[in-house]
Protein backbone atom coordinates (compact mmCIF):
# COMPACT_ATOMS: atom_id res chain seq x y z
CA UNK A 1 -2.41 -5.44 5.02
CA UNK A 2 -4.65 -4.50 2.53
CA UNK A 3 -5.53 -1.50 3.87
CA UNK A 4 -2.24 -0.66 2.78
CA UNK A 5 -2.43 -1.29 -0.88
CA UNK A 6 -3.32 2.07 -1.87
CA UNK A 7 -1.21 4.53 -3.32
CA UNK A 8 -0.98 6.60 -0.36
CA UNK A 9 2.35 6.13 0.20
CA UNK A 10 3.70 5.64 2.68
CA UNK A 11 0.84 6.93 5.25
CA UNK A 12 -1.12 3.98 4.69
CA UNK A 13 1.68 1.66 5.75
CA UNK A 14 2.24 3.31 8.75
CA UNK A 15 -1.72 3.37 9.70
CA UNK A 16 -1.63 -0.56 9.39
CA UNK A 17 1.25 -0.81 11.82
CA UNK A 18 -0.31 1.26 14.29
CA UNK A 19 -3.87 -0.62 13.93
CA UNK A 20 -1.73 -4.35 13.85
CA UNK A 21 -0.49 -3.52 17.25
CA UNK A 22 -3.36 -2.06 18.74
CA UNK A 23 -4.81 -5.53 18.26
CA UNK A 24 -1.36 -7.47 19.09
CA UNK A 25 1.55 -5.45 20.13
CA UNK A 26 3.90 -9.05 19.34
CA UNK A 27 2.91 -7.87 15.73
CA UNK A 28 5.12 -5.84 13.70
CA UNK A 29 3.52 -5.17 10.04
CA UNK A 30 5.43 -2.64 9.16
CA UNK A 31 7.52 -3.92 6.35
CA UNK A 32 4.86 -5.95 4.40
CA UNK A 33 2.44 -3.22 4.94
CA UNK A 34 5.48 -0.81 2.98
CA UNK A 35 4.98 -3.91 0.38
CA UNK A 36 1.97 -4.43 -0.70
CA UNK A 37 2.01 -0.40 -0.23
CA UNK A 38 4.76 -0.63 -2.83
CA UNK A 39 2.86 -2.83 -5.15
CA UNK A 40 0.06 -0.29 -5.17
CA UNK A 41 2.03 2.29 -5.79
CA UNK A 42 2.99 0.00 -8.96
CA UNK A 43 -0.05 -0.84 -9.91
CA UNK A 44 -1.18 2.49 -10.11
CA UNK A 45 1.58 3.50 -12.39
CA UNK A 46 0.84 0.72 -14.59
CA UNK A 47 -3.01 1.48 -15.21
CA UNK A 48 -2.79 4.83 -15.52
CA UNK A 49 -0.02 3.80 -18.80
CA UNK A 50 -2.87 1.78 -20.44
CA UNK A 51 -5.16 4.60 -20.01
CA UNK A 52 -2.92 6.66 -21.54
CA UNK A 53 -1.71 4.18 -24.20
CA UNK A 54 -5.56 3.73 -24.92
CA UNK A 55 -6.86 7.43 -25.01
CA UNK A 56 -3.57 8.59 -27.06
């Protein structure tokens, strides 16, 4: 899952679903990989604000 916490959205997510059932096909990650994916996508919004609120 945290593979899929970068902001590539939502490519990442679906990368971690295919890996998760290589290694157990009773595994389905897809929608908290699209979660945390989510949060990164957040996250990035949020720093890149503070840059700009600091450099401005």
């Amino acid at each position: 899952i945290g593979a899929a916490g970068i902001s590539a959205f939502p490519m990442s997510a679906r990368v971690v679903q295919k890996v998760g059932l290589e290694a157990d096909p009773q595994n389905h990650l897809l929608m908290h990989a699209a979660g945390a994916n989510t949060a990164g996508q957040i996250a990035s919004v949020v720093a890149g604000g503070a840059i700009l609120a600091l450099l401005l």
